[in-house]
PDB file of N, CA and C in Angstrom:
ATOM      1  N   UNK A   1     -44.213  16.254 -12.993  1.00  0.00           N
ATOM      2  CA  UNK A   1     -43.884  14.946 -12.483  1.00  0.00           C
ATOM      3  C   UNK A   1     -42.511  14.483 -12.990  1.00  0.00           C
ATOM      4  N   UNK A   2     -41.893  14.491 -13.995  1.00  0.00           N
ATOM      5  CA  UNK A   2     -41.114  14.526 -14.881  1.00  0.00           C
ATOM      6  C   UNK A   2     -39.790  14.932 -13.977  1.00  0.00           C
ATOM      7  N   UNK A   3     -39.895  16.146 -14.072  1.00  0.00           N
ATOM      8  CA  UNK A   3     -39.305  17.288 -13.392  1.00  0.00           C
ATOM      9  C   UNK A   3     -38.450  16.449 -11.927  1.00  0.00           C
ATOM     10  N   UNK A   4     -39.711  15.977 -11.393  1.00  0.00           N
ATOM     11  CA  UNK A   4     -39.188  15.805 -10.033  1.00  0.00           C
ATOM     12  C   UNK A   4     -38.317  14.874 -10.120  1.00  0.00           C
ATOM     13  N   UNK A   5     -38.869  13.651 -10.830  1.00  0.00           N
ATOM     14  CA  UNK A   5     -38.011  12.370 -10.707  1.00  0.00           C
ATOM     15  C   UNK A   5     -36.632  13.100 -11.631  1.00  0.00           C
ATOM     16  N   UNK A   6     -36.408  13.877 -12.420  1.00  0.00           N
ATOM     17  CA  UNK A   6     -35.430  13.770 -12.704  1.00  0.00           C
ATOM     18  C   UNK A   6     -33.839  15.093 -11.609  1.00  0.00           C
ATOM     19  N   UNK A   7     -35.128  15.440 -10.785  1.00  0.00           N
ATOM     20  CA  UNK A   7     -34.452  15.928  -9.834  1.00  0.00           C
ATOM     21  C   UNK A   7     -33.719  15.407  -9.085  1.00  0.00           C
ATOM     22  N   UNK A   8     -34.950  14.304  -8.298  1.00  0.00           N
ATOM     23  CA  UNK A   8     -34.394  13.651  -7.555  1.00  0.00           C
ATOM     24  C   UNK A   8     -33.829  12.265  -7.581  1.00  0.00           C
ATOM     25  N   UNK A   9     -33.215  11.990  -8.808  1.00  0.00           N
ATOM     26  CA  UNK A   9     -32.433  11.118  -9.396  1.00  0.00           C
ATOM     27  C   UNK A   9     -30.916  11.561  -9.619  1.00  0.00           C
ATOM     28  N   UNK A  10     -31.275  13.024 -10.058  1.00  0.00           N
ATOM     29  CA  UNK A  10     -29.623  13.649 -10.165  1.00  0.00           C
ATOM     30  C   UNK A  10     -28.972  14.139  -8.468  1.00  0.00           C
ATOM     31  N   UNK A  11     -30.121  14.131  -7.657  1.00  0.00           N
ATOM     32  CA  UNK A  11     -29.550  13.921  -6.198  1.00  0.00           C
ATOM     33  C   UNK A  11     -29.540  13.056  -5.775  1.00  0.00           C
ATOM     34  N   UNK A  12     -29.557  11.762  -6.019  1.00  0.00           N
ATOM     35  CA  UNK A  12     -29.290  10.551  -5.457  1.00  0.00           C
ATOM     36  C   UNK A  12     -27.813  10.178  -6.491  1.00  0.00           C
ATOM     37  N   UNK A  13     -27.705  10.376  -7.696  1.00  0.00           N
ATOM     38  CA  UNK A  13     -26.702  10.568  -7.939  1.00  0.00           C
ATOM     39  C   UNK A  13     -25.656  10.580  -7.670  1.00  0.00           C
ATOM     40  N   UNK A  14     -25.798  12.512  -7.245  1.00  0.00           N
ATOM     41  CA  UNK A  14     -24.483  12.704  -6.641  1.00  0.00           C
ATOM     42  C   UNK A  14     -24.210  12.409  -5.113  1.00  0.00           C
ATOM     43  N   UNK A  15     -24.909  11.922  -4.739  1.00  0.00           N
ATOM     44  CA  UNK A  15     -24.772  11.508  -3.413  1.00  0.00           C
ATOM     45  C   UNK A  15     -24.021  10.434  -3.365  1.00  0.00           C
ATOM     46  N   UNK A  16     -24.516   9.272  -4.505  1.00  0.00           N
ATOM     47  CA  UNK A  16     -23.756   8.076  -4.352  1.00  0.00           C
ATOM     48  C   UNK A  16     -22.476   8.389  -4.904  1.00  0.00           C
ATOM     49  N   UNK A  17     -22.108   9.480  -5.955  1.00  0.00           N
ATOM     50  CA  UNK A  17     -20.660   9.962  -6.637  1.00  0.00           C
ATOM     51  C   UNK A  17     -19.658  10.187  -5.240  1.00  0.00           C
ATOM     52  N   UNK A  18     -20.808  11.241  -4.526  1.00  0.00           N
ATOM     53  CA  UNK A  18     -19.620  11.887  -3.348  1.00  0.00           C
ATOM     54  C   UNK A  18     -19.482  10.995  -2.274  1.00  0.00           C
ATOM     55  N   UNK A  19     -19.947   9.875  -1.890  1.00  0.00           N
ATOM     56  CA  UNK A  19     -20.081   8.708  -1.281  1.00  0.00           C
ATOM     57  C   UNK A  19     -18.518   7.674  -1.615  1.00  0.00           C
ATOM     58  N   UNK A  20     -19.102   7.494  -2.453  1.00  0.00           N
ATOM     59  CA  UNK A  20     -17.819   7.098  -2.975  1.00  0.00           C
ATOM     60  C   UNK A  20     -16.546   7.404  -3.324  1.00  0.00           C
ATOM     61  N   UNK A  21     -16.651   8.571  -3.827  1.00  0.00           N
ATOM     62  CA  UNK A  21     -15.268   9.630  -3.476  1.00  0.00           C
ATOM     63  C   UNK A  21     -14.759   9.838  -2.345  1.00  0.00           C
ATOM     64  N   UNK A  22     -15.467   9.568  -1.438  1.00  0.00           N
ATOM     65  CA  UNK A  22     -15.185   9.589  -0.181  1.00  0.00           C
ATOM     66  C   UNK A  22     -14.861   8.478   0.450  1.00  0.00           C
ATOM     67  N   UNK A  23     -14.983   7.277   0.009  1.00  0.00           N
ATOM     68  CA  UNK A  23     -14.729   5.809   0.878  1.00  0.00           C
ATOM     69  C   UNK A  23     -13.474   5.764  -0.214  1.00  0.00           C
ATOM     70  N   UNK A  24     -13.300   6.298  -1.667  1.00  0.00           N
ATOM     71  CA  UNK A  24     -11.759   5.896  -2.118  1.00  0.00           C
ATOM     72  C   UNK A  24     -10.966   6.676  -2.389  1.00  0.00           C
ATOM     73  N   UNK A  25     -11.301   8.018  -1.692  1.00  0.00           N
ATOM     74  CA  UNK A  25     -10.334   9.268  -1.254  1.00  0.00           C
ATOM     75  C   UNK A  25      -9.944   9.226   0.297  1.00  0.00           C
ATOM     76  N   UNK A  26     -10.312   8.772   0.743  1.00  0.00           N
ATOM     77  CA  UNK A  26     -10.263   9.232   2.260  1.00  0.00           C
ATOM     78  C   UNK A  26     -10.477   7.694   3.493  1.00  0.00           C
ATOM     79  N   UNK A  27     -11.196   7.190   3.572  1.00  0.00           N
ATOM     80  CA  UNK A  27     -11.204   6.042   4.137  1.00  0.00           C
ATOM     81  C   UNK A  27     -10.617   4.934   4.028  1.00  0.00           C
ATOM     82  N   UNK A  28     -10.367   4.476   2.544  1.00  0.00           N
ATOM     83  CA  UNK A  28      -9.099   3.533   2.371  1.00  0.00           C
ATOM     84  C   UNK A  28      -7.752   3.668   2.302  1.00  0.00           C
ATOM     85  N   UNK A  29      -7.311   4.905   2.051  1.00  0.00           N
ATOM     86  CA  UNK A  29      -6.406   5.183   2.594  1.00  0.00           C
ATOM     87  C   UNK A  29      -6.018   5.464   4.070  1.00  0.00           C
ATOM     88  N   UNK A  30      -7.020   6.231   4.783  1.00  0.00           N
ATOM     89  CA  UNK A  30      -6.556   6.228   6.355  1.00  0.00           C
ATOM     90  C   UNK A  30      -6.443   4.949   6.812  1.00  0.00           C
ATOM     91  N   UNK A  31      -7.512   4.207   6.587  1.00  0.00           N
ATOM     92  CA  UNK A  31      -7.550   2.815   6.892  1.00  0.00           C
ATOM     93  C   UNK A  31      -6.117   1.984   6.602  1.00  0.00           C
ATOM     94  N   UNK A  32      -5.618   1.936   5.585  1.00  0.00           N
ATOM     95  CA  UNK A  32      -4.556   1.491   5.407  1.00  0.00           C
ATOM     96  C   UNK A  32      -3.694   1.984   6.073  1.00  0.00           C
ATOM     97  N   UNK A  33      -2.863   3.127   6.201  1.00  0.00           N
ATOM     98  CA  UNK A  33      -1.944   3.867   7.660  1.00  0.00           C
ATOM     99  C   UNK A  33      -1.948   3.178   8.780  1.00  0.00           C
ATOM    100  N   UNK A  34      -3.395   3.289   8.987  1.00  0.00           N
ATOM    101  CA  UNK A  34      -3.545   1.965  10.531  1.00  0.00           C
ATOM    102  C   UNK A  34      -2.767   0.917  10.414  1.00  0.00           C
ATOM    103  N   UNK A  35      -3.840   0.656   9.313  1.00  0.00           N
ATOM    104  CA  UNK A  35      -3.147  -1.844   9.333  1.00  0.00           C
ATOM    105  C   UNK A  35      -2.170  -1.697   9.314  1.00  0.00           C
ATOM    106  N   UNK A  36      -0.876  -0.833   8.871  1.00  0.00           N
ATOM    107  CA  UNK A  36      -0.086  -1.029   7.710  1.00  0.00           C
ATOM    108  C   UNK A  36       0.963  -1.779   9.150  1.00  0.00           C
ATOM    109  N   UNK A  37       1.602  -2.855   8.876  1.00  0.00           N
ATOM    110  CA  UNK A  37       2.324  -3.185  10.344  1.00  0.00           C
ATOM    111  C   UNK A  37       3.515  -2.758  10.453  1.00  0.00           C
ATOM    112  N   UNK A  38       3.284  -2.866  12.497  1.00  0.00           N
ATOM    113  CA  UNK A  38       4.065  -1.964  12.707  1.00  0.00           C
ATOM    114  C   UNK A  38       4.876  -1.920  12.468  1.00  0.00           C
ATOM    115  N   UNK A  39       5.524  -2.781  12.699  1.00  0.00           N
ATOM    116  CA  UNK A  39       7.572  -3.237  12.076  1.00  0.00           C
ATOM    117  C   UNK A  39       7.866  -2.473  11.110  1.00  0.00           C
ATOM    118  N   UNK A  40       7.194  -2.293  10.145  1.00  0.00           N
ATOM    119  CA  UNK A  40       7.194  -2.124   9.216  1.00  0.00           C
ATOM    120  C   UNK A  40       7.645  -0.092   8.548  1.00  0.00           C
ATOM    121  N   UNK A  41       7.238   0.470   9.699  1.00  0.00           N
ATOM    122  CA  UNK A  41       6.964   1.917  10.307  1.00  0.00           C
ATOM    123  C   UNK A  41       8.458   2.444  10.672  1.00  0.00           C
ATOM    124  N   UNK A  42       9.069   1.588  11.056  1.00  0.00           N
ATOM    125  CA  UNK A  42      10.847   1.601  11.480  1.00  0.00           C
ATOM    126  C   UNK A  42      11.850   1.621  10.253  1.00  0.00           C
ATOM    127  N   UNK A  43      11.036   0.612   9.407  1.00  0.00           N
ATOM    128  CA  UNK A  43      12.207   0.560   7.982  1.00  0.00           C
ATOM    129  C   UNK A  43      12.970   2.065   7.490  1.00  0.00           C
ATOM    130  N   UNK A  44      14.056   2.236   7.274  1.00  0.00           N
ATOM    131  CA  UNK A  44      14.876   3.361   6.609  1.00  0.00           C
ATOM    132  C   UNK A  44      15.715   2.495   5.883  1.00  0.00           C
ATOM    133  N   UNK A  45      16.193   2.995   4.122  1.00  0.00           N
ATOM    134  CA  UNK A  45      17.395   2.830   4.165  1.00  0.00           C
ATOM    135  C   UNK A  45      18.414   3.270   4.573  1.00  0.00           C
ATOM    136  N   UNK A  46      19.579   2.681   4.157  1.00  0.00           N
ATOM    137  CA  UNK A  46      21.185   2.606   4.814  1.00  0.00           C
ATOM    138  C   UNK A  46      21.699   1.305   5.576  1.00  0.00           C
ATOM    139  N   UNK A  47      20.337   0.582   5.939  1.00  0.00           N
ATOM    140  CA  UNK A  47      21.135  -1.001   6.625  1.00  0.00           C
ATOM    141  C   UNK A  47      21.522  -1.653   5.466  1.00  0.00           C
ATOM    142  N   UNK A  48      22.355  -3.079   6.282  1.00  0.00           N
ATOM    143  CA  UNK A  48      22.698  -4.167   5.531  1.00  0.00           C
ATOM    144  C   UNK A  48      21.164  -4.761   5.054  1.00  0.00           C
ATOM    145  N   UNK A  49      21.545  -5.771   4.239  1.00  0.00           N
ATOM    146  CA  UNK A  49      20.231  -6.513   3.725  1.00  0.00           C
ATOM    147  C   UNK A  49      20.342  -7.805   5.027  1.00  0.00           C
ATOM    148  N   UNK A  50      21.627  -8.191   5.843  1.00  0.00           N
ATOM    149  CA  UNK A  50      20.952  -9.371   6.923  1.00  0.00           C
ATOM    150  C   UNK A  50      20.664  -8.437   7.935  1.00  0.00           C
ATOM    151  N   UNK A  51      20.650  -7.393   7.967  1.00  0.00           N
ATOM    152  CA  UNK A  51      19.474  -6.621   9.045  1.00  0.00           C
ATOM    153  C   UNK A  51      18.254  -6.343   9.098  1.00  0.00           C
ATOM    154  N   UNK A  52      17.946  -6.597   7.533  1.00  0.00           N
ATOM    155  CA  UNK A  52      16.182  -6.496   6.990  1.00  0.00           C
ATOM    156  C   UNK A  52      15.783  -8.223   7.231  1.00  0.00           C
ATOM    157  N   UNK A  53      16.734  -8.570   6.960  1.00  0.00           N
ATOM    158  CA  UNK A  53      16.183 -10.697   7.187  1.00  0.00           C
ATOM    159  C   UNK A  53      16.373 -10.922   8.629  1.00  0.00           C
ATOM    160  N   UNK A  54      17.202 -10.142  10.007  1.00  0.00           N
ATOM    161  CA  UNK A  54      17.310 -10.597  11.316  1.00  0.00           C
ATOM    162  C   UNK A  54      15.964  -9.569  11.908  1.00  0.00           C
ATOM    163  N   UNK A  55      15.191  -8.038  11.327  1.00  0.00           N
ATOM    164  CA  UNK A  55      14.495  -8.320  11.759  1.00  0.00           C
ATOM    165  C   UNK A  55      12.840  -8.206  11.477  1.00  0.00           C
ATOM    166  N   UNK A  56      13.170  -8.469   9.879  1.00  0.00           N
ATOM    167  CA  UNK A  56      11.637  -8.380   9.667  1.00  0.00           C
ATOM    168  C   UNK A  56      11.577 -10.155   8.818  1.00  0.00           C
ATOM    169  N   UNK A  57      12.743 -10.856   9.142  1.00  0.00           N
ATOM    170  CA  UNK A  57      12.608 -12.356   8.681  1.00  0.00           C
ATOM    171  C   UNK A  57      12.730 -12.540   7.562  1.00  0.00           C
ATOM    172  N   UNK A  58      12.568 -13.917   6.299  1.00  0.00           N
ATOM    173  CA  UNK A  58      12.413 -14.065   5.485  1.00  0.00           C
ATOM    174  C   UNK A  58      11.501 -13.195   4.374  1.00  0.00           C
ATOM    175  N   UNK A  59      12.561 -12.565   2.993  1.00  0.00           N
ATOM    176  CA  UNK A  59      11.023 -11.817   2.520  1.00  0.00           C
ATOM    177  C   UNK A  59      10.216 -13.357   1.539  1.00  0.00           C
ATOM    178  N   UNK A  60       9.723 -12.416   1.024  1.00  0.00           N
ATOM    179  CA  UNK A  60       9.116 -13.418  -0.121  1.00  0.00           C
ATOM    180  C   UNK A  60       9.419 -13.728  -1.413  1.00  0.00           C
ATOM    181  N   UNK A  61       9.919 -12.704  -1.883  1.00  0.00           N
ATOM    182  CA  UNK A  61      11.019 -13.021  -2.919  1.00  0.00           C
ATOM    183  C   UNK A  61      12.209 -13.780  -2.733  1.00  0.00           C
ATOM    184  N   UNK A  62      12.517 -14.904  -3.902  1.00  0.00           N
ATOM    185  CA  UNK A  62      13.619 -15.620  -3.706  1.00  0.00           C
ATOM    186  C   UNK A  62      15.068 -14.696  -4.158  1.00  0.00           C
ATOM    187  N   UNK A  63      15.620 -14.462  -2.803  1.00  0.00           N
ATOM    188  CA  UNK A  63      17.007 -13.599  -3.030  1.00  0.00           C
ATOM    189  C   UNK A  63      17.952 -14.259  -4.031  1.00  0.00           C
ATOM    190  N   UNK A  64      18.432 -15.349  -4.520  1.00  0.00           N
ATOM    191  CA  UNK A  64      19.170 -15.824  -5.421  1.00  0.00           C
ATOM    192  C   UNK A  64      18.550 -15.782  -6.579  1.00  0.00           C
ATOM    193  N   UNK A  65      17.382 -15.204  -7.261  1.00  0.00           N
ATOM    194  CA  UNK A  65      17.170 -15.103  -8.498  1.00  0.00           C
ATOM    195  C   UNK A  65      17.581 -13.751  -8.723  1.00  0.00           C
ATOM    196  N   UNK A  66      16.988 -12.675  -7.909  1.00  0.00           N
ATOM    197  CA  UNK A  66      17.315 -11.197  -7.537  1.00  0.00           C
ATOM    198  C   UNK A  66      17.582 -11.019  -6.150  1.00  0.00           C
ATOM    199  N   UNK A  67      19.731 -10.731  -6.433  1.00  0.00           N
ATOM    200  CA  UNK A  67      20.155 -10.361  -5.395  1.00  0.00           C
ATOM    201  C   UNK A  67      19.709  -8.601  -4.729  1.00  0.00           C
ATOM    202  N   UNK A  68      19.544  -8.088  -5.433  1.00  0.00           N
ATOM    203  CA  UNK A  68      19.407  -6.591  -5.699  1.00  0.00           C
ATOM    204  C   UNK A  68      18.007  -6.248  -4.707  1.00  0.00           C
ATOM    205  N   UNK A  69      17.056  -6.785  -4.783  1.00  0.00           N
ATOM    206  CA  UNK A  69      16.052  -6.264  -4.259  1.00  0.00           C
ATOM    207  C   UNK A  69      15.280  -7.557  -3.979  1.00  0.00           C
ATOM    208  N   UNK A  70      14.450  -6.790  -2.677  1.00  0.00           N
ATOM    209  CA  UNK A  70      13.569  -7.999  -1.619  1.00  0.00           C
ATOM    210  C   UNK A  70      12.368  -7.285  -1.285  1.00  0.00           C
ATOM    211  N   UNK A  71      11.349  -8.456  -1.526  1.00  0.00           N
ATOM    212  CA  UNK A  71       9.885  -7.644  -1.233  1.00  0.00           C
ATOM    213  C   UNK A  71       8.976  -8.794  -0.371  1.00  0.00           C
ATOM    214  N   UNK A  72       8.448  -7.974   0.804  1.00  0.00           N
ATOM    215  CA  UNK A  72       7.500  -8.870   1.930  1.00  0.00           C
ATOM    216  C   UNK A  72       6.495  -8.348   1.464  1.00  0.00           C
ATOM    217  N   UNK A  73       5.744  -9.583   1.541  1.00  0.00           N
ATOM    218  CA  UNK A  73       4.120  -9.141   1.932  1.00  0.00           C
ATOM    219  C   UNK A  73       3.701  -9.499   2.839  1.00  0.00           C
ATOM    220  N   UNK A  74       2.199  -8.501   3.174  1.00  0.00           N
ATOM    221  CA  UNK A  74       1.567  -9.054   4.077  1.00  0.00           C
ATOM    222  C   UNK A  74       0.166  -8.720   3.687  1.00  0.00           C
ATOM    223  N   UNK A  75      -0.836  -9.541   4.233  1.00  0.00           N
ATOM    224  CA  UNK A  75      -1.976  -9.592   3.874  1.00  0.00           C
ATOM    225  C   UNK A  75      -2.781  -9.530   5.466  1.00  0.00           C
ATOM    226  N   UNK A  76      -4.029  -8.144   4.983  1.00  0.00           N
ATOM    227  CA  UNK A  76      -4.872  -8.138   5.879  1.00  0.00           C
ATOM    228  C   UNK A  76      -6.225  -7.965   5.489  1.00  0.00           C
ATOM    229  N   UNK A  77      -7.093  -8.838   5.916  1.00  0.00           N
ATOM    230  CA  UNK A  77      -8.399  -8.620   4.819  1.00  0.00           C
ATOM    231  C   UNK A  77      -8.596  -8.208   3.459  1.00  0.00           C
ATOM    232  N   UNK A  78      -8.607  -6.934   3.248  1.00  0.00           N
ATOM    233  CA  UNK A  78      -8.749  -6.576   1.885  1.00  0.00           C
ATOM    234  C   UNK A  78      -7.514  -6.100   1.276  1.00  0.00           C
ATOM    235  N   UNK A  79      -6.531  -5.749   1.973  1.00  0.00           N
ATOM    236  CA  UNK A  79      -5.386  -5.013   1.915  1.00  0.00           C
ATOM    237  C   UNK A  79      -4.647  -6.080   1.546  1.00  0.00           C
ATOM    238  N   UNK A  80      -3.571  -5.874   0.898  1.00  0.00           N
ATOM    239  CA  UNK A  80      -2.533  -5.977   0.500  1.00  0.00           C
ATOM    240  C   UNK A  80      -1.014  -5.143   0.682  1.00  0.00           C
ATOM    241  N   UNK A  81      -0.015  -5.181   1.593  1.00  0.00           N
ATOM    242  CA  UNK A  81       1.038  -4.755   1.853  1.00  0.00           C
ATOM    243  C   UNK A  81       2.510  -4.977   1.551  1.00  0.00           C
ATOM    244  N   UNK A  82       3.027  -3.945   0.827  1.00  0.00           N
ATOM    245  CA  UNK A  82       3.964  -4.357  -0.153  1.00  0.00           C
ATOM    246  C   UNK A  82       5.046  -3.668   0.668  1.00  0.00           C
ATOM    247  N   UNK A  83       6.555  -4.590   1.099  1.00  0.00           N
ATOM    248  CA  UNK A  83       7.363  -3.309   1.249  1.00  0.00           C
ATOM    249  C   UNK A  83       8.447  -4.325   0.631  1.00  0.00           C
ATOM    250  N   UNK A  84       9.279  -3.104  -0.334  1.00  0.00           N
ATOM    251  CA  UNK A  84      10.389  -3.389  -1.356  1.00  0.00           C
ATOM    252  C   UNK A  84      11.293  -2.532  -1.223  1.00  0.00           C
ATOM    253  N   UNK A  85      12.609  -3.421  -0.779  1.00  0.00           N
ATOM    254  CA  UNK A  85      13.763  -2.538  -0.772  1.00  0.00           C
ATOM    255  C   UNK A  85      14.983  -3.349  -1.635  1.00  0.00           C
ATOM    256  N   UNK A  86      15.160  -2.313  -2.115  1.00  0.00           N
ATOM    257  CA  UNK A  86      16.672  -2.214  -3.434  1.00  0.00           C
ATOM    258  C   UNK A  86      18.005  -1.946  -2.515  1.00  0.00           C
ATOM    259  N   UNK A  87      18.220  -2.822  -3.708  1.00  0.00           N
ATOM    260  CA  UNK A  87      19.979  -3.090  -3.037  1.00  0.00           C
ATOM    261  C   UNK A  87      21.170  -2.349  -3.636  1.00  0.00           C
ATOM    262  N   UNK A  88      22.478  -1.839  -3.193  1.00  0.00           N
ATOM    263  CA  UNK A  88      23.504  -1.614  -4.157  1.00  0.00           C
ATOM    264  C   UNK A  88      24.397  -2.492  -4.240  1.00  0.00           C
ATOM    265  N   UNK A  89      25.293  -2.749  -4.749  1.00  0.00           N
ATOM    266  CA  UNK A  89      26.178  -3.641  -5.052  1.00  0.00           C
ATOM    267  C   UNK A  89      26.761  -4.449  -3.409  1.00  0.00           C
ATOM    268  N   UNK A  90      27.207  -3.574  -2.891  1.00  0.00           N
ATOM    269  CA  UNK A  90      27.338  -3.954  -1.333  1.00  0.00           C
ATOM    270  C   UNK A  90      25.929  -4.364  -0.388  1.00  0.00           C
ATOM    271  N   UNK A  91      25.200  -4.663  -0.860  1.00  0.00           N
ATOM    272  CA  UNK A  91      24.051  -4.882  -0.280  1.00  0.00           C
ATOM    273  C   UNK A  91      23.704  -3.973   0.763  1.00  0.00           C
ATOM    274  N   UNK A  92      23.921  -3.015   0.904  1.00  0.00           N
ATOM    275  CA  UNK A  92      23.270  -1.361   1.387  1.00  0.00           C
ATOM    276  C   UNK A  92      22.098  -1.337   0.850  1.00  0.00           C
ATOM    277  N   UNK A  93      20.642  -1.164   1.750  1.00  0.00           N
ATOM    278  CA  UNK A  93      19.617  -0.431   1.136  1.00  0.00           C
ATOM    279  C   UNK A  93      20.095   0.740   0.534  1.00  0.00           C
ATOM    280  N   UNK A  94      19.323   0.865  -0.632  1.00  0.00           N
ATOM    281  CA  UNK A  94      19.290   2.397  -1.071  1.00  0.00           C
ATOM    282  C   UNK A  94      17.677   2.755  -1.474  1.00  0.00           C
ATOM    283  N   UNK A  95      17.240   2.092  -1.678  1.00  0.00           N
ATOM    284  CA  UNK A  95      15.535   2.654  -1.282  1.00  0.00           C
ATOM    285  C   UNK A  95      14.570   1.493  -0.539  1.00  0.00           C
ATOM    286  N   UNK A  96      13.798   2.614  -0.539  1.00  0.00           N
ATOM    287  CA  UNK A  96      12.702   1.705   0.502  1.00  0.00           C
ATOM    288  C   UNK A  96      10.934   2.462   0.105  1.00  0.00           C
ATOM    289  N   UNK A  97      10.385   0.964  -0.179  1.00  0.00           N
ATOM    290  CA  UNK A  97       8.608   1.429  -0.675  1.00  0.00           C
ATOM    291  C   UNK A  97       8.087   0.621   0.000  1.00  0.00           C
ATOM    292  N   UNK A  98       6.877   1.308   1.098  1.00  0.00           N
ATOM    293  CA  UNK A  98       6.289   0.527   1.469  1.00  0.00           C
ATOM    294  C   UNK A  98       4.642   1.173   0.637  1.00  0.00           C
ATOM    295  N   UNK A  99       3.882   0.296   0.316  1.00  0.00           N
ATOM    296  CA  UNK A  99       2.443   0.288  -0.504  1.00  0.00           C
ATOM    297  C   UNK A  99       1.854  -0.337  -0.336  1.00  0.00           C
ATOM    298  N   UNK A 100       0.617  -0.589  -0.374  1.00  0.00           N
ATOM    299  CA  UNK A 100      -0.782  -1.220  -0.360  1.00  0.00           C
ATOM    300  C   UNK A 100      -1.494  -1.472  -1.336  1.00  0.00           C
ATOM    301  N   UNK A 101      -2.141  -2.495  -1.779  1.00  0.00           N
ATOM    302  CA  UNK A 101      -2.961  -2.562  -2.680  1.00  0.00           C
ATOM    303  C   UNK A 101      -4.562  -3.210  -2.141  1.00  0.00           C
ATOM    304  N   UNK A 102      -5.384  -2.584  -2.453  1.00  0.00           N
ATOM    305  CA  UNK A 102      -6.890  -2.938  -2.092  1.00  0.00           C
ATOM    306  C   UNK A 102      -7.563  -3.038  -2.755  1.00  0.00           C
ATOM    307  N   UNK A 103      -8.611  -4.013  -2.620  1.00  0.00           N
ATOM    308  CA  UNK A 103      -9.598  -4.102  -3.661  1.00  0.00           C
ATOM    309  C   UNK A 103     -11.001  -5.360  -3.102  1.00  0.00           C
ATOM    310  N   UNK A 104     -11.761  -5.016  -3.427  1.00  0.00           N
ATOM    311  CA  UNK A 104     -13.356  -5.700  -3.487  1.00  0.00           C
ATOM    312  C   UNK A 104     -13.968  -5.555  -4.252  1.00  0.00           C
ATOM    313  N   UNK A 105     -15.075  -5.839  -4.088  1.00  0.00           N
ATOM    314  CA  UNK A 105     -16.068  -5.779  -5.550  1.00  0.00           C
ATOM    315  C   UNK A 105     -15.951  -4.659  -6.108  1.00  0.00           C
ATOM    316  N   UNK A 106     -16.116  -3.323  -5.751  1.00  0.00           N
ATOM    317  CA  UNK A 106     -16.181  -1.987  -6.144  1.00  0.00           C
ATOM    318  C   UNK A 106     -15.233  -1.008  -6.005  1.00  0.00           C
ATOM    319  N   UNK A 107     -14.092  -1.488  -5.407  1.00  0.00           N
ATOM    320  CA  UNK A 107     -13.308  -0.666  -5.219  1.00  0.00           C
ATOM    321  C   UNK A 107     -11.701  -1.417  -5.398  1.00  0.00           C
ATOM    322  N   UNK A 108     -10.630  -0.746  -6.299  1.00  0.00           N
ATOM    323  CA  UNK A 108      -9.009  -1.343  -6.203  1.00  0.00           C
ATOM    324  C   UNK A 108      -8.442  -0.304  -6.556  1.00  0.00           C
ATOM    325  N   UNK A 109      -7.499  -0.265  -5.212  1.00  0.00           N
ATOM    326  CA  UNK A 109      -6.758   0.607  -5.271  1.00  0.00           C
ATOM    327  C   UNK A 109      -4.995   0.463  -4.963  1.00  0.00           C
ATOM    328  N   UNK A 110      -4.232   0.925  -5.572  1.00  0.00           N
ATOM    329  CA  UNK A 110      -2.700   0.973  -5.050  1.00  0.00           C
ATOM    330  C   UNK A 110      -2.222   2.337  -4.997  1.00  0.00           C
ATOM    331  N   UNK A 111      -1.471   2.277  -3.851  1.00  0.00           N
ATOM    332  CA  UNK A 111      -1.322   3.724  -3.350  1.00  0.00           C
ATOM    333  C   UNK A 111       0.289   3.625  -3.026  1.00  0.00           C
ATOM    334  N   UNK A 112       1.534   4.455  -2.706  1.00  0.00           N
ATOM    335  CA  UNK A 112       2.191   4.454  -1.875  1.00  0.00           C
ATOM    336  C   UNK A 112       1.916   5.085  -0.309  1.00  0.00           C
ATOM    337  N   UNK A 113       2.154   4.347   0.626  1.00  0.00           N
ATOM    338  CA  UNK A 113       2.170   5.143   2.117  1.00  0.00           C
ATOM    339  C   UNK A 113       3.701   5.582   2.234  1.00  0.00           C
ATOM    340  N   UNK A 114       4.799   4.804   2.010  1.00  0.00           N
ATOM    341  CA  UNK A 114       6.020   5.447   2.309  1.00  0.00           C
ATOM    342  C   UNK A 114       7.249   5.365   1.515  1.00  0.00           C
ATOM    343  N   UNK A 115       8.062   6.289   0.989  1.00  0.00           N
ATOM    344  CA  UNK A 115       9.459   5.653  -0.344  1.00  0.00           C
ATOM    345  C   UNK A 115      10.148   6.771   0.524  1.00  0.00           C
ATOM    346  N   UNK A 116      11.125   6.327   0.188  1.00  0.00           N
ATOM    347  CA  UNK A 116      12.370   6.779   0.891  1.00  0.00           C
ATOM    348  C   UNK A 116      13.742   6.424   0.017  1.00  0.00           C
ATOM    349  N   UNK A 117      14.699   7.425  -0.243  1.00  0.00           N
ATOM    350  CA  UNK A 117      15.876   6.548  -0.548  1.00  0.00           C
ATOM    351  C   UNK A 117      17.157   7.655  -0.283  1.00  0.00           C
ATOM    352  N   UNK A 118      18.240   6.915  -0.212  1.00  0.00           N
ATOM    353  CA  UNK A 118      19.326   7.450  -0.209  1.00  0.00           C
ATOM    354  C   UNK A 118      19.944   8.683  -1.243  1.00  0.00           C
TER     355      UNK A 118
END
């Protein structure tokens, strides 16, 4: 009797282990690729910085505290969407991160989806 329950405890186990390895290996990340918006999918560096403000708008960072770098967010349900681009002296992008951060009761995660730089 013993035996069994401790059988079938170490298979419910790993079921819930590989369950879950699986919703924060594989599903929150694809999931995120989707949301991630679209505009957002176009970014490269090499533009000016008033080509990132004419066409992805105001970021959220205040540019006169840090001229150098600008970061938007956006928020979709659980997600969190980060894209941050660095400046050089001429205000030329020279990199570009776009990332996600997620999280709920059981699960937080930050990942990069895209970096890029000159």
């Amino acid at each position: 009797m013993l035996k069994k329950l401790l059988i079938t405890s170490s298979v419910i186990l790993i079921i819930a282990g590989l369950m879950y390895a699986l919703v924060y290996f594989i599903f929150i990340p694809k999931t995120a690729m989707v949301l991630m918006p679209f505009k957002w999918r176009n970014i490269t560096p090499g533009q000016r910085k008033e080509s990132y403000y004419v066409y992805l708008g105001k970021s959220a960072t205040d540019n006169r505290s840090n001229y150098k770098r600008d970061t938007w967010i956006l928020r979709k349900g659980n997600y969190d969407f980060y894209l941050d681009v660095n400046y050089n002296a001429d205000t030329m992008a020279k990199f570009v991160r776009i990332y996600y951060k997620f999280y709920n009761g059981l699960f937080d995660k930050t990942e990069n989806l895209f970096v890029d730089s000159l």
